[in-house]
PDB file of N, CA and C in Angstrom:
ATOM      1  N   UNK A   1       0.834  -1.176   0.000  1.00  0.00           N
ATOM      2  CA  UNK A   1       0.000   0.000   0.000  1.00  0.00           C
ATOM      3  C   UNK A   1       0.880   1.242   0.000  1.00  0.00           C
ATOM      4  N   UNK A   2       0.208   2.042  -1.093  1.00  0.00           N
ATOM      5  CA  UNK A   2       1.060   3.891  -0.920  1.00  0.00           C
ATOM      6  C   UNK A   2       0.628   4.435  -0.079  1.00  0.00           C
ATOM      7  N   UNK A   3       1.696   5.099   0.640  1.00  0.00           N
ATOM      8  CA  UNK A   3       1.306   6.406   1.715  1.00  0.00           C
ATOM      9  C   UNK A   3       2.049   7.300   1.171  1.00  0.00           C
ATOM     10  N   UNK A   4       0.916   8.014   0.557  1.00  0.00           N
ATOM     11  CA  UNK A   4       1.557   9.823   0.530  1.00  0.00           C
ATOM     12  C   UNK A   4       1.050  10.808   1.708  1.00  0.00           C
ATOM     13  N   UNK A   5       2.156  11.181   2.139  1.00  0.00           N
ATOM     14  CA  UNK A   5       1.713  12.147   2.759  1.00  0.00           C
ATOM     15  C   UNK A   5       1.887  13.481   2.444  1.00  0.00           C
ATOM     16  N   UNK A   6       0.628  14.608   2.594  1.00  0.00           N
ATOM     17  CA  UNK A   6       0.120  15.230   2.270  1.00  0.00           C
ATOM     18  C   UNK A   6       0.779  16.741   2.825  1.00  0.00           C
ATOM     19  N   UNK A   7       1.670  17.472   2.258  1.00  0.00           N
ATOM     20  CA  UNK A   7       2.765  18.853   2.815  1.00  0.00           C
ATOM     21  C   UNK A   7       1.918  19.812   3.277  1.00  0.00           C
ATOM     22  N   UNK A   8       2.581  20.386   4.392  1.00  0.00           N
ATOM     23  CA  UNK A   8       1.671  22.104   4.278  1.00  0.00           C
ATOM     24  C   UNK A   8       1.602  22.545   3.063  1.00  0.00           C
ATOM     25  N   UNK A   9       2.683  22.637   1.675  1.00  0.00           N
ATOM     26  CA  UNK A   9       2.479  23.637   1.102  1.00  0.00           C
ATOM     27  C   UNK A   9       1.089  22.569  -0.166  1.00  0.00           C
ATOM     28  N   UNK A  10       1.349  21.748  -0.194  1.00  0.00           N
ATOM     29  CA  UNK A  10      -0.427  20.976  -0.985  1.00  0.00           C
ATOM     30  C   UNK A  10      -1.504  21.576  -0.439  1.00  0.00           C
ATOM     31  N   UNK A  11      -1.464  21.563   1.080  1.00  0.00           N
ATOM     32  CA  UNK A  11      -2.171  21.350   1.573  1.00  0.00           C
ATOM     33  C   UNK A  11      -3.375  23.178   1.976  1.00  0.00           C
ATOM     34  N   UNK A  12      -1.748  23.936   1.581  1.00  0.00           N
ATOM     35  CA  UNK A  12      -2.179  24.864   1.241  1.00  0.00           C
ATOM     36  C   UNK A  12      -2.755  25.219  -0.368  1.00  0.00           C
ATOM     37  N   UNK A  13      -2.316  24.849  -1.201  1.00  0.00           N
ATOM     38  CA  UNK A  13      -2.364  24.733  -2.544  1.00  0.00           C
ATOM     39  C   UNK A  13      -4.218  24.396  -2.973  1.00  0.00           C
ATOM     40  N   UNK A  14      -4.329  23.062  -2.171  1.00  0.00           N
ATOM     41  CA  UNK A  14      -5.863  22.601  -1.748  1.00  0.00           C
ATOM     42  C   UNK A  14      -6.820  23.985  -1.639  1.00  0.00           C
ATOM     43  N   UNK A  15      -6.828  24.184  -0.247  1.00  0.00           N
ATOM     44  CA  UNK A  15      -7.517  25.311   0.178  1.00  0.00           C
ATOM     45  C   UNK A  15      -7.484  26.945  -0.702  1.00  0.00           C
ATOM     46  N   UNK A  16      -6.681  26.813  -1.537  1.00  0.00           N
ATOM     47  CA  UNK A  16      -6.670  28.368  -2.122  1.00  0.00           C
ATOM     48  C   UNK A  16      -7.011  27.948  -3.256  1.00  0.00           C
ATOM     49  N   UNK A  17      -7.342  26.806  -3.858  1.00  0.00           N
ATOM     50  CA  UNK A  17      -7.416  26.246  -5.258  1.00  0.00           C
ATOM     51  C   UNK A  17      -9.266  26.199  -4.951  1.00  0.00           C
ATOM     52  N   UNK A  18      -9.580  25.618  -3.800  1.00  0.00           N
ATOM     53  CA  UNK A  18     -10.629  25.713  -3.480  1.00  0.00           C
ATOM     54  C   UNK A  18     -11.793  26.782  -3.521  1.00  0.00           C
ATOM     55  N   UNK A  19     -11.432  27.945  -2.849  1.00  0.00           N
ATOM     56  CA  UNK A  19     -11.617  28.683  -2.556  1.00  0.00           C
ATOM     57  C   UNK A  19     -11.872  29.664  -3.583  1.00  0.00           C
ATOM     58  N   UNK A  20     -10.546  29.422  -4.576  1.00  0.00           N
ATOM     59  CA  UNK A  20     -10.766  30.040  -6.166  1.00  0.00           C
ATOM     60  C   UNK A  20     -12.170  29.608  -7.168  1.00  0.00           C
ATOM     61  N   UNK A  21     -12.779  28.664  -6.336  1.00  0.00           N
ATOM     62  CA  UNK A  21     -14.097  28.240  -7.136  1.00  0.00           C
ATOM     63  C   UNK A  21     -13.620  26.562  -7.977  1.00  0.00           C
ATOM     64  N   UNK A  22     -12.396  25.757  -8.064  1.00  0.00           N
ATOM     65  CA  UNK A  22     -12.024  25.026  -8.779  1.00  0.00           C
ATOM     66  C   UNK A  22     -12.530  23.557  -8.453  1.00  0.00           C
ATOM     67  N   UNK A  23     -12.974  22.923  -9.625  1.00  0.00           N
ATOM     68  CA  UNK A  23     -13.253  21.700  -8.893  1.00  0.00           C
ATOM     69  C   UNK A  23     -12.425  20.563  -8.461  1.00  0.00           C
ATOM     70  N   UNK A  24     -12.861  19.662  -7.774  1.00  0.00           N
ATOM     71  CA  UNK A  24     -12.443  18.619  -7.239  1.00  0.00           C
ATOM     72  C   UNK A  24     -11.369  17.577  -8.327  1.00  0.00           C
ATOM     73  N   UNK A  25     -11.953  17.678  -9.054  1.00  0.00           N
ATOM     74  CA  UNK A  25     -10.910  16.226 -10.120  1.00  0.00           C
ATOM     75  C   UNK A  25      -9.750  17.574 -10.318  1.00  0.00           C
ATOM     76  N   UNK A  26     -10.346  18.643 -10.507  1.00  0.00           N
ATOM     77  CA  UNK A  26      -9.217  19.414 -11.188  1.00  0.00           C
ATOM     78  C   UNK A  26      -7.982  20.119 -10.032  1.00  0.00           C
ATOM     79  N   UNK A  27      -8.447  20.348  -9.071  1.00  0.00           N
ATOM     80  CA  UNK A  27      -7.519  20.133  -7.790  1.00  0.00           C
ATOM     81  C   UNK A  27      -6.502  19.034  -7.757  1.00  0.00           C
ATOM     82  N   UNK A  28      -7.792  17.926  -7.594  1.00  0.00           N
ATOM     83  CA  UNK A  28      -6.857  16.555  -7.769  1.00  0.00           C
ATOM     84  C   UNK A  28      -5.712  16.145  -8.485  1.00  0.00           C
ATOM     85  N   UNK A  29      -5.898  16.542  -9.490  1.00  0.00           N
ATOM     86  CA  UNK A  29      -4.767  16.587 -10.852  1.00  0.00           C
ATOM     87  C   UNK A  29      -3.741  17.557 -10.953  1.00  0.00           C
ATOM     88  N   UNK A  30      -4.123  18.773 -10.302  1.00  0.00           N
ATOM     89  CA  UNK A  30      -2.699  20.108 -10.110  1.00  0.00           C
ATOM     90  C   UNK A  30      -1.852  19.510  -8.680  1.00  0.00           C
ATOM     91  N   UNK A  31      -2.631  18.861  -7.512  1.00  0.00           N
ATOM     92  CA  UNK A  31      -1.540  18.640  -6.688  1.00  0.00           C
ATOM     93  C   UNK A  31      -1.196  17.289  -6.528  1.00  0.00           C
ATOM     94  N   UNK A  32      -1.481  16.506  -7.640  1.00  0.00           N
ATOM     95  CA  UNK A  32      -1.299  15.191  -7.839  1.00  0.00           C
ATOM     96  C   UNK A  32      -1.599  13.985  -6.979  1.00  0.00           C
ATOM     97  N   UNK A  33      -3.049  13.793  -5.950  1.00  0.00           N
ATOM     98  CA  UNK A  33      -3.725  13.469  -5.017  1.00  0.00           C
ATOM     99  C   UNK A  33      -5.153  12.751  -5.487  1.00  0.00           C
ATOM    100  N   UNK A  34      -5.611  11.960  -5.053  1.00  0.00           N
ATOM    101  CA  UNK A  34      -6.988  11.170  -5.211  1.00  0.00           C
ATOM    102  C   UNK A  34      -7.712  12.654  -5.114  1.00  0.00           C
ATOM    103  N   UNK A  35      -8.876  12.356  -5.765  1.00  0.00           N
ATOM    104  CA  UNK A  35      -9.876  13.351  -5.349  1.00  0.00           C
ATOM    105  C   UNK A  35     -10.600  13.298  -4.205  1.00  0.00           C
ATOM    106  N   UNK A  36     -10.470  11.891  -3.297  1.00  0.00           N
ATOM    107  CA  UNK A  36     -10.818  11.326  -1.974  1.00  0.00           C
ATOM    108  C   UNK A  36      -9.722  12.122  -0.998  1.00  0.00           C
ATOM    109  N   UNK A  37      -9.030  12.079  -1.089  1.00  0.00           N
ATOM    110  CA  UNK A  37      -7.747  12.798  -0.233  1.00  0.00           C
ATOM    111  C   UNK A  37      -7.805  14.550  -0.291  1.00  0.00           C
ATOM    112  N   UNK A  38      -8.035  14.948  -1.782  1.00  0.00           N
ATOM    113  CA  UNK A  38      -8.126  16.207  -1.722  1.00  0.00           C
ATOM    114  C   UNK A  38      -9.012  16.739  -0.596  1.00  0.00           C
ATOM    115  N   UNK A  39     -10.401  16.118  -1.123  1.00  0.00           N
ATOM    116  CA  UNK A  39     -11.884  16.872  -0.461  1.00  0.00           C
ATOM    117  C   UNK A  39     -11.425  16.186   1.703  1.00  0.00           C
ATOM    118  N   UNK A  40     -10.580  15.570   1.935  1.00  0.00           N
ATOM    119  CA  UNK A  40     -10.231  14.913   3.210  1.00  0.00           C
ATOM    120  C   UNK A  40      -9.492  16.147   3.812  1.00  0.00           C
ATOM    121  N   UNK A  41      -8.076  16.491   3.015  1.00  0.00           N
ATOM    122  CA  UNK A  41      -7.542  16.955   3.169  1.00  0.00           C
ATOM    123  C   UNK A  41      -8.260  19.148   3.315  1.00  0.00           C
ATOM    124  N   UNK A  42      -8.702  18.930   2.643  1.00  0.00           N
ATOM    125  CA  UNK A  42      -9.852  20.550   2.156  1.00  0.00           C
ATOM    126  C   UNK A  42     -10.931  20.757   3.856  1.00  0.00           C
ATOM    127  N   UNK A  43     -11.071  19.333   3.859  1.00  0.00           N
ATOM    128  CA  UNK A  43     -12.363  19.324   4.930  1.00  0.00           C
ATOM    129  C   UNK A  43     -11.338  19.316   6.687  1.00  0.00           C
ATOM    130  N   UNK A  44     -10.067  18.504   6.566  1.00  0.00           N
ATOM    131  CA  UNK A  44      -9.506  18.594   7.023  1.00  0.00           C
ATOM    132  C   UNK A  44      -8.780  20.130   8.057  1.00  0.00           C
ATOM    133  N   UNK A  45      -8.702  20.792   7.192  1.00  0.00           N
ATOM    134  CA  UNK A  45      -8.176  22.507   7.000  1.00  0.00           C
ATOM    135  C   UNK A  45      -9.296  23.314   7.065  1.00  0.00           C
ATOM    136  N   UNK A  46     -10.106  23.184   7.027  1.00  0.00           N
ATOM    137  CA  UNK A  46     -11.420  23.854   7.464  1.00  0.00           C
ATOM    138  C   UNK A  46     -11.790  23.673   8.536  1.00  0.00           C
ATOM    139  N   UNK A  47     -11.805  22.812   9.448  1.00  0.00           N
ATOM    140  CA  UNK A  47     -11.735  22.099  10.619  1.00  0.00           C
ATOM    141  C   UNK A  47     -11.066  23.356  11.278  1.00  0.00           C
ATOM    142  N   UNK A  48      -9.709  22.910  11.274  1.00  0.00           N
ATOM    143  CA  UNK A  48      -7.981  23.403  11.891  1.00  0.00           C
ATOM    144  C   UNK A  48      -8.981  25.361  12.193  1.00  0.00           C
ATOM    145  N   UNK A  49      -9.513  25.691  10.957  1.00  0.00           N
ATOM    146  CA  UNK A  49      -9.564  26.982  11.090  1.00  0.00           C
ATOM    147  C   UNK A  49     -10.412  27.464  11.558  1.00  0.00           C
ATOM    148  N   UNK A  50     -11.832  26.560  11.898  1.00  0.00           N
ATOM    149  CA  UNK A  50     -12.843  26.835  13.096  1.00  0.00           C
ATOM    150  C   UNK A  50     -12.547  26.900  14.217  1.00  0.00           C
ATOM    151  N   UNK A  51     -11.499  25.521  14.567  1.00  0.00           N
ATOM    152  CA  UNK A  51     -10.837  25.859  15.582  1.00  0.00           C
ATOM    153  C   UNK A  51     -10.198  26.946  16.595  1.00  0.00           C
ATOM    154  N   UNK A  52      -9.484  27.800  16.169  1.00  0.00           N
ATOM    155  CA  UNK A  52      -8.988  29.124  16.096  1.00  0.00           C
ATOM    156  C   UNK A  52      -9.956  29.948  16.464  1.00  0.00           C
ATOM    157  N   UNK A  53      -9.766  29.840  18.272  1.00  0.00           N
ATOM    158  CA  UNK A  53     -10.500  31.277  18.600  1.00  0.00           C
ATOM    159  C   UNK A  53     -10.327  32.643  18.287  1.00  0.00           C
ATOM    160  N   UNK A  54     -11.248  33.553  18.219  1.00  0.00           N
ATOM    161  CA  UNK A  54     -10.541  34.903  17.824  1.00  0.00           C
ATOM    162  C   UNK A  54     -10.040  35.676  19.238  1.00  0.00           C
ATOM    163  N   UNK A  55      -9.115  36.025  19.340  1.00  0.00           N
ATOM    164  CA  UNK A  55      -8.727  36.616  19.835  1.00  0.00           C
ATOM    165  C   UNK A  55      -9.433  38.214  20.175  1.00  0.00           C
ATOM    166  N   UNK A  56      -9.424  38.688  21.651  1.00  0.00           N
ATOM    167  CA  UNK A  56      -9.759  40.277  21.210  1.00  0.00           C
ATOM    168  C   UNK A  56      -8.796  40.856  20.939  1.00  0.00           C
ATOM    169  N   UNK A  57      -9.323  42.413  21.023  1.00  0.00           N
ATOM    170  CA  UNK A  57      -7.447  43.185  20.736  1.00  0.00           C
ATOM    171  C   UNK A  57      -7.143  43.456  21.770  1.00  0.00           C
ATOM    172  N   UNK A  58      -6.207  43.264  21.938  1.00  0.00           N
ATOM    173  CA  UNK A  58      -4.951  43.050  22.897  1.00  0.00           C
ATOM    174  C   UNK A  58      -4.505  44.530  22.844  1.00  0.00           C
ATOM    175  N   UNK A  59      -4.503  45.002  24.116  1.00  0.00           N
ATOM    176  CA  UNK A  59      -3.841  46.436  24.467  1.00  0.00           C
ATOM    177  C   UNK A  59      -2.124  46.230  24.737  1.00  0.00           C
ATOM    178  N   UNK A  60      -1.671  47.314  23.412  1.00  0.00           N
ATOM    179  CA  UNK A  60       0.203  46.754  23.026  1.00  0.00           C
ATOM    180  C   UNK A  60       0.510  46.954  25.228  1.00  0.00           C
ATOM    181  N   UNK A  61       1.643  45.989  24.885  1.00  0.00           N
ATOM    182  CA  UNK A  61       2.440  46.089  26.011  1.00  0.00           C
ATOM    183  C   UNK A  61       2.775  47.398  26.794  1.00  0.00           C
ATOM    184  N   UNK A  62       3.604  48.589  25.997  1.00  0.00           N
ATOM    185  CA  UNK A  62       3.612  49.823  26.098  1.00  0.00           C
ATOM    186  C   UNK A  62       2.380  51.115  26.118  1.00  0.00           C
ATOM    187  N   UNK A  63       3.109  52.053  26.708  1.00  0.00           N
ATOM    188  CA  UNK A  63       2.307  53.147  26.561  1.00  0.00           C
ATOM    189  C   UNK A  63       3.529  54.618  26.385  1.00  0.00           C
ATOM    190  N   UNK A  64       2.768  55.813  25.581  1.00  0.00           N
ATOM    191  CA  UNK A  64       3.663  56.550  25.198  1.00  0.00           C
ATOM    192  C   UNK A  64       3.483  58.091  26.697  1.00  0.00           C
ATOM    193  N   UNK A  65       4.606  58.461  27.009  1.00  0.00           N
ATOM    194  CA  UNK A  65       4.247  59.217  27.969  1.00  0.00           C
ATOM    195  C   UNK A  65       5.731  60.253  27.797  1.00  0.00           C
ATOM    196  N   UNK A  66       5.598  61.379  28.682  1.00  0.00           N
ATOM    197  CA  UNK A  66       6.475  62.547  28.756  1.00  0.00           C
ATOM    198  C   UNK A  66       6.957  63.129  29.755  1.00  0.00           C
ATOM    199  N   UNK A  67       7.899  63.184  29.870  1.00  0.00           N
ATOM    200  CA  UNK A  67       9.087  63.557  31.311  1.00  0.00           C
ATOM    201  C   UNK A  67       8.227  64.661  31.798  1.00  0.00           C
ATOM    202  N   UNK A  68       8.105  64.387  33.236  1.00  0.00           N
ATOM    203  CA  UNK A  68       7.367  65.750  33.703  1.00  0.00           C
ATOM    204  C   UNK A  68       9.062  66.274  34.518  1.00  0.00           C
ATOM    205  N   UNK A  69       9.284  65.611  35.296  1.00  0.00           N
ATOM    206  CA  UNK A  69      11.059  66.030  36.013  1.00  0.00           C
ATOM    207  C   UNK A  69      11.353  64.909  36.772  1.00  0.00           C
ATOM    208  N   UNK A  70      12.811  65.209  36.940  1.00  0.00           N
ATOM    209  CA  UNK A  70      13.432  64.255  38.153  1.00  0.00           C
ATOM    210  C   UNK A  70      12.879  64.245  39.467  1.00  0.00           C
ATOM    211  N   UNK A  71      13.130  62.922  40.129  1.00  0.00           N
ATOM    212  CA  UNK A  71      12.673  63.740  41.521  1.00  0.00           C
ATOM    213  C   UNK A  71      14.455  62.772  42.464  1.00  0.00           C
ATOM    214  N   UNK A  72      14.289  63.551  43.224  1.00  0.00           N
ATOM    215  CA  UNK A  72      15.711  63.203  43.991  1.00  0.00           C
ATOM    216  C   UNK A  72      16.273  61.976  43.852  1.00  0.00           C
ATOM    217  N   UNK A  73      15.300  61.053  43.854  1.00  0.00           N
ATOM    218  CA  UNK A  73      15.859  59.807  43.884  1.00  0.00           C
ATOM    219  C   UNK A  73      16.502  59.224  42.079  1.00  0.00           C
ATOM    220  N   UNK A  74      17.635  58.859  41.852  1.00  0.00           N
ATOM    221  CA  UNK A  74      18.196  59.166  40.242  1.00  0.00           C
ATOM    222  C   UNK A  74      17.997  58.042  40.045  1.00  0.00           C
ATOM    223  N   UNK A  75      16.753  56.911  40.212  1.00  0.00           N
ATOM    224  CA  UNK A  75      15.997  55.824  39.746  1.00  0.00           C
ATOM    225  C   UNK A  75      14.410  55.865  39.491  1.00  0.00           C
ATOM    226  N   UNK A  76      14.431  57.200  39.711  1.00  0.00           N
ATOM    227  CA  UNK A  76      12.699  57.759  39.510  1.00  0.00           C
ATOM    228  C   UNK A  76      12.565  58.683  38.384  1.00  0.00           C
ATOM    229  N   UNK A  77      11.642  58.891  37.805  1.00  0.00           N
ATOM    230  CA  UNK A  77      11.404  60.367  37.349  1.00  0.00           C
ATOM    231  C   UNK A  77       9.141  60.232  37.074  1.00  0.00           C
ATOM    232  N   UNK A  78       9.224  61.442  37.299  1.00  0.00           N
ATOM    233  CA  UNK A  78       7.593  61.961  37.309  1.00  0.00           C
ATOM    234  C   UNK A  78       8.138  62.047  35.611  1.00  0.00           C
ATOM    235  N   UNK A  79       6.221  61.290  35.149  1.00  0.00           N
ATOM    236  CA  UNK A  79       5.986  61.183  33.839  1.00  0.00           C
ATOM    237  C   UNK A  79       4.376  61.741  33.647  1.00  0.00           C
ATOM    238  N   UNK A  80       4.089  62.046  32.092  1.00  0.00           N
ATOM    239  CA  UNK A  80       2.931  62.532  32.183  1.00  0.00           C
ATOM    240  C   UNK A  80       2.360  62.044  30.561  1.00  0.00           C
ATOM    241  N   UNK A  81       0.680  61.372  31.277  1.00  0.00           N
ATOM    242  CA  UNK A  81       0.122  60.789  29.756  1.00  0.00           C
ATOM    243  C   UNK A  81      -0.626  61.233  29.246  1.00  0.00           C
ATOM    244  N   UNK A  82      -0.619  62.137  28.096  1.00  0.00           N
ATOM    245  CA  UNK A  82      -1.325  62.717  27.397  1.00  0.00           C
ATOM    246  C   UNK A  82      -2.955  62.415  26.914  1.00  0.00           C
ATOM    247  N   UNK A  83      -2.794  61.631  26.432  1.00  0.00           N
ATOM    248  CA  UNK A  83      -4.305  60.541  26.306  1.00  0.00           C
ATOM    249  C   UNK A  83      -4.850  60.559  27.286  1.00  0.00           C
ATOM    250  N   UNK A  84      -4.460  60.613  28.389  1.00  0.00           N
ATOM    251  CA  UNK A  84      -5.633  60.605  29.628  1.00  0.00           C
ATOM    252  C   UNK A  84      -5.501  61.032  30.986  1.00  0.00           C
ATOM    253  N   UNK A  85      -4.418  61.987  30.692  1.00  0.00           N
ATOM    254  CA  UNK A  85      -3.986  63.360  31.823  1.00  0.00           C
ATOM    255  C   UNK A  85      -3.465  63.100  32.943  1.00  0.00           C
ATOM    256  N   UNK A  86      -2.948  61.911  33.364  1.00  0.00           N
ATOM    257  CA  UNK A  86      -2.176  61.193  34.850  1.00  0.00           C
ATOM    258  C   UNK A  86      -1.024  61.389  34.496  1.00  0.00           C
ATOM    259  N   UNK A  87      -0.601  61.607  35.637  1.00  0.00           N
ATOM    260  CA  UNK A  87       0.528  61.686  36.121  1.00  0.00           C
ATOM    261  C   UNK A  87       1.143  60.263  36.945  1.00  0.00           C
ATOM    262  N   UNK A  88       2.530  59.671  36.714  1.00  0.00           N
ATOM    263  CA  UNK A  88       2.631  57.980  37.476  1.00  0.00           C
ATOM    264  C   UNK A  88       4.292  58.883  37.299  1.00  0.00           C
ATOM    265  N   UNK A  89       5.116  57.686  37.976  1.00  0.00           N
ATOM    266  CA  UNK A  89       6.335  57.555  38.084  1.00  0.00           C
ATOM    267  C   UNK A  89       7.163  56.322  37.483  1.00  0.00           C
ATOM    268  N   UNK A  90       8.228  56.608  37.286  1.00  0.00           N
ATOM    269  CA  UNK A  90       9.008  55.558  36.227  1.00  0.00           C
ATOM    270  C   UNK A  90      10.181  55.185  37.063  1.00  0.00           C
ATOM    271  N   UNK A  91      10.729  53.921  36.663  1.00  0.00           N
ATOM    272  CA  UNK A  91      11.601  53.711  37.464  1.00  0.00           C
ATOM    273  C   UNK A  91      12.765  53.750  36.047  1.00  0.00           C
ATOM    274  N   UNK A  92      14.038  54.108  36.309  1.00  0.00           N
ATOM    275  CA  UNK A  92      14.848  54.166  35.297  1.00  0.00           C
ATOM    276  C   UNK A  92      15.979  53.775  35.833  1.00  0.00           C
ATOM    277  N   UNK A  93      17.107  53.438  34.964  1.00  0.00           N
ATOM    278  CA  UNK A  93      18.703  52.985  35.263  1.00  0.00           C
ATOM    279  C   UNK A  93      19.281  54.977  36.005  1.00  0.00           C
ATOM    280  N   UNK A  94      20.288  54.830  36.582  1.00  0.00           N
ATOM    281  CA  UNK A  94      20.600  56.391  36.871  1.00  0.00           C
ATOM    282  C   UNK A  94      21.220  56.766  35.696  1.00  0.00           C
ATOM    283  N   UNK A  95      22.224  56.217  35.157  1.00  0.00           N
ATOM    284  CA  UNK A  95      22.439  57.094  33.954  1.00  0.00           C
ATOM    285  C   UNK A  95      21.517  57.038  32.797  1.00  0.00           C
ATOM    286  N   UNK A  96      20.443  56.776  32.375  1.00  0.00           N
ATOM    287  CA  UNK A  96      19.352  56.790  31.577  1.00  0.00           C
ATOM    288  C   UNK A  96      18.429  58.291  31.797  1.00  0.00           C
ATOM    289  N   UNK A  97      19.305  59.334  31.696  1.00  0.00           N
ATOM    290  CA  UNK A  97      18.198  60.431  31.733  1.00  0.00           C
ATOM    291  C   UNK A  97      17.846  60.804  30.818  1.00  0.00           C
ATOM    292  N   UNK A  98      16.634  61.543  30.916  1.00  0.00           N
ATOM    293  CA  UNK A  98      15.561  62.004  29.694  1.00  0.00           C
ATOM    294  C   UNK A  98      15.600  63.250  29.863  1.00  0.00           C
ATOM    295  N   UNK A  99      15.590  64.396  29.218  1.00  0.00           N
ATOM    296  CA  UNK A  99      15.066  65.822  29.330  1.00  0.00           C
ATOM    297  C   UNK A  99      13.533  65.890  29.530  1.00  0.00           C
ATOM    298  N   UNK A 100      12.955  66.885  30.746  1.00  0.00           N
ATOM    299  CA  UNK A 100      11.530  67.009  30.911  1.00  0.00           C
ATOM    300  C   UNK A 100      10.943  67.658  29.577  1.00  0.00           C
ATOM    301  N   UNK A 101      10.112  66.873  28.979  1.00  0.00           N
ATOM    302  CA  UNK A 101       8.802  66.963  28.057  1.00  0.00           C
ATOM    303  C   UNK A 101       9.173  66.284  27.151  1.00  0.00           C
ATOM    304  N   UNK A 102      10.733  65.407  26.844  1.00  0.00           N
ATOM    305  CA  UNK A 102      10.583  64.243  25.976  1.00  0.00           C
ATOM    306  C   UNK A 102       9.893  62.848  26.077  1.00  0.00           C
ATOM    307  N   UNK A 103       9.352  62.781  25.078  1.00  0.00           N
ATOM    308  CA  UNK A 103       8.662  61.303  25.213  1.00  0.00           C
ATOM    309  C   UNK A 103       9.632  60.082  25.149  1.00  0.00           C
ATOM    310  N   UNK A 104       9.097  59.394  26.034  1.00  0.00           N
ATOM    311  CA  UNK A 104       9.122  58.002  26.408  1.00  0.00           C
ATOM    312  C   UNK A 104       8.609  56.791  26.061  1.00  0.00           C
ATOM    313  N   UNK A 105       8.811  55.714  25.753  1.00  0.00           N
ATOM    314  CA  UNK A 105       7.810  54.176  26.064  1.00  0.00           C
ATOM    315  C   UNK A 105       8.449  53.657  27.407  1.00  0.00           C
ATOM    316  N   UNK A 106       6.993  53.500  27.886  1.00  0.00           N
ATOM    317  CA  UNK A 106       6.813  53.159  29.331  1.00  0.00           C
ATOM    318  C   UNK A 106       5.976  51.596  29.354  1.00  0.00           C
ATOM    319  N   UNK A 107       6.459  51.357  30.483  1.00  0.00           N
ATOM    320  CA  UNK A 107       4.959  49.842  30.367  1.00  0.00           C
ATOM    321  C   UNK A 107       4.798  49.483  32.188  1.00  0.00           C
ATOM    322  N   UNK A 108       3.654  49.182  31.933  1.00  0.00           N
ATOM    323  CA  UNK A 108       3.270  49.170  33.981  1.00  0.00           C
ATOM    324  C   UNK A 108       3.664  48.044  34.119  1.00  0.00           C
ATOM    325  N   UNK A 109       4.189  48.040  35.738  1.00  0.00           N
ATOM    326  CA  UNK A 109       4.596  47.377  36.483  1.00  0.00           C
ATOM    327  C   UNK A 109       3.721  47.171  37.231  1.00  0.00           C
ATOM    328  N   UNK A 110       3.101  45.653  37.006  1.00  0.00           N
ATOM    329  CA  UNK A 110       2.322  45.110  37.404  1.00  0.00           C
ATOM    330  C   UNK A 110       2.214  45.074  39.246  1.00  0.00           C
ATOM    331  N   UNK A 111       1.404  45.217  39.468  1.00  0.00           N
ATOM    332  CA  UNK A 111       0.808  45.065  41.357  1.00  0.00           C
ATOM    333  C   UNK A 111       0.999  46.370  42.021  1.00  0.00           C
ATOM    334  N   UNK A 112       1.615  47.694  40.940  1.00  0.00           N
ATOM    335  CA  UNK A 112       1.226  48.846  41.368  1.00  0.00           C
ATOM    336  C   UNK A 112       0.726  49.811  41.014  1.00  0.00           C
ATOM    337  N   UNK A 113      -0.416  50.954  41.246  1.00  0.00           N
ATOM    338  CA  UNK A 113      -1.178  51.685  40.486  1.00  0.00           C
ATOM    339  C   UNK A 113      -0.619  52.571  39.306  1.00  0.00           C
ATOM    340  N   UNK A 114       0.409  53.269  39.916  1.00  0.00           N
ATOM    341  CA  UNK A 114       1.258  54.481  39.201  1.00  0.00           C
ATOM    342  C   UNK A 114       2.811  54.458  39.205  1.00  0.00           C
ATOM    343  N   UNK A 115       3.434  53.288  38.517  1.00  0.00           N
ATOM    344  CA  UNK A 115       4.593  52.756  38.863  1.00  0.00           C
ATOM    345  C   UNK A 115       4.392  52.070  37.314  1.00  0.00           C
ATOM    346  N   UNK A 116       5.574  52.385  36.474  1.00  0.00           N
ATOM    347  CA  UNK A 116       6.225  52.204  35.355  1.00  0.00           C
ATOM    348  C   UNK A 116       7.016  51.937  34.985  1.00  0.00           C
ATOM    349  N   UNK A 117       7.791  51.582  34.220  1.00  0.00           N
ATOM    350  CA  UNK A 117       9.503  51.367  33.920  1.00  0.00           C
ATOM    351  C   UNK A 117       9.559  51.391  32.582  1.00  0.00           C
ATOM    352  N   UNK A 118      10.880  52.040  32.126  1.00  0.00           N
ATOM    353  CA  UNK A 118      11.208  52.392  30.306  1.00  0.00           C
ATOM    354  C   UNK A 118      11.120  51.129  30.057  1.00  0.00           C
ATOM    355  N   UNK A 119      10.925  51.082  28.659  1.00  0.00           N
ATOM    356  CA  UNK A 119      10.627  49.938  27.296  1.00  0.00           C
ATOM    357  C   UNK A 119      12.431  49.663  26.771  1.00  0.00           C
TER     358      UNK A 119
END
């Protein structure tokens, strides 16, 4: 008995050949496959892609924000977010300074309200 097995890229070939409106024998014959295997393989991949929850959108990792000033401590600095007018604090390396009113990427540090750190 033959076993062919059946590539991603057929298998892609299948599904876009499909999709183009083409029939079955004539599929069969461009990726060189039973027409039993094609429509297996077609029904197969349709499956795979129901599967696939959608995702929501995902809020990016970062956020964009602007030096408000230093504050004494040279691992802090006051930041300020335009989009929605708060004010939080950043934690930074000491030699990593920013001039006040350049922008930043920032991203929160999780388990505290107004506590950030550069990207």
């Amino acid at each position: 008995m033959k076993v062919n097995k059946v590539m991603p890229g057929h298998r892609n070939q299948i599904v876009l050949l499909r999709q183009a409106g083409e029939t079955w024998p004539k599929i069969a014959k461009a990726v060189g496959f039973s027409r039993s295997t094609v429509q297996k393989v077609y029904k197969e991949e349709q499956a795979k892609q129901e599967e696939i929850p959608v995702v929501e959108e995902v809020k990016p990792a970062w956020e964009q924000a602007r030096v408000l000033s230093m504050v004494p401590n040279p691992r802090l600095m006051r930041i300020y977010f335009e989009d929605r007018e708060e004010i939080g604090i950043c934690v930074k390396r000491p030699q990593d300074n920013h001039p006040p009113k350049s922008q930043i990427l920032v991203k929160k540090v999780e388990g505290e309200e107004k506590l950030y750190r550069l990207v």
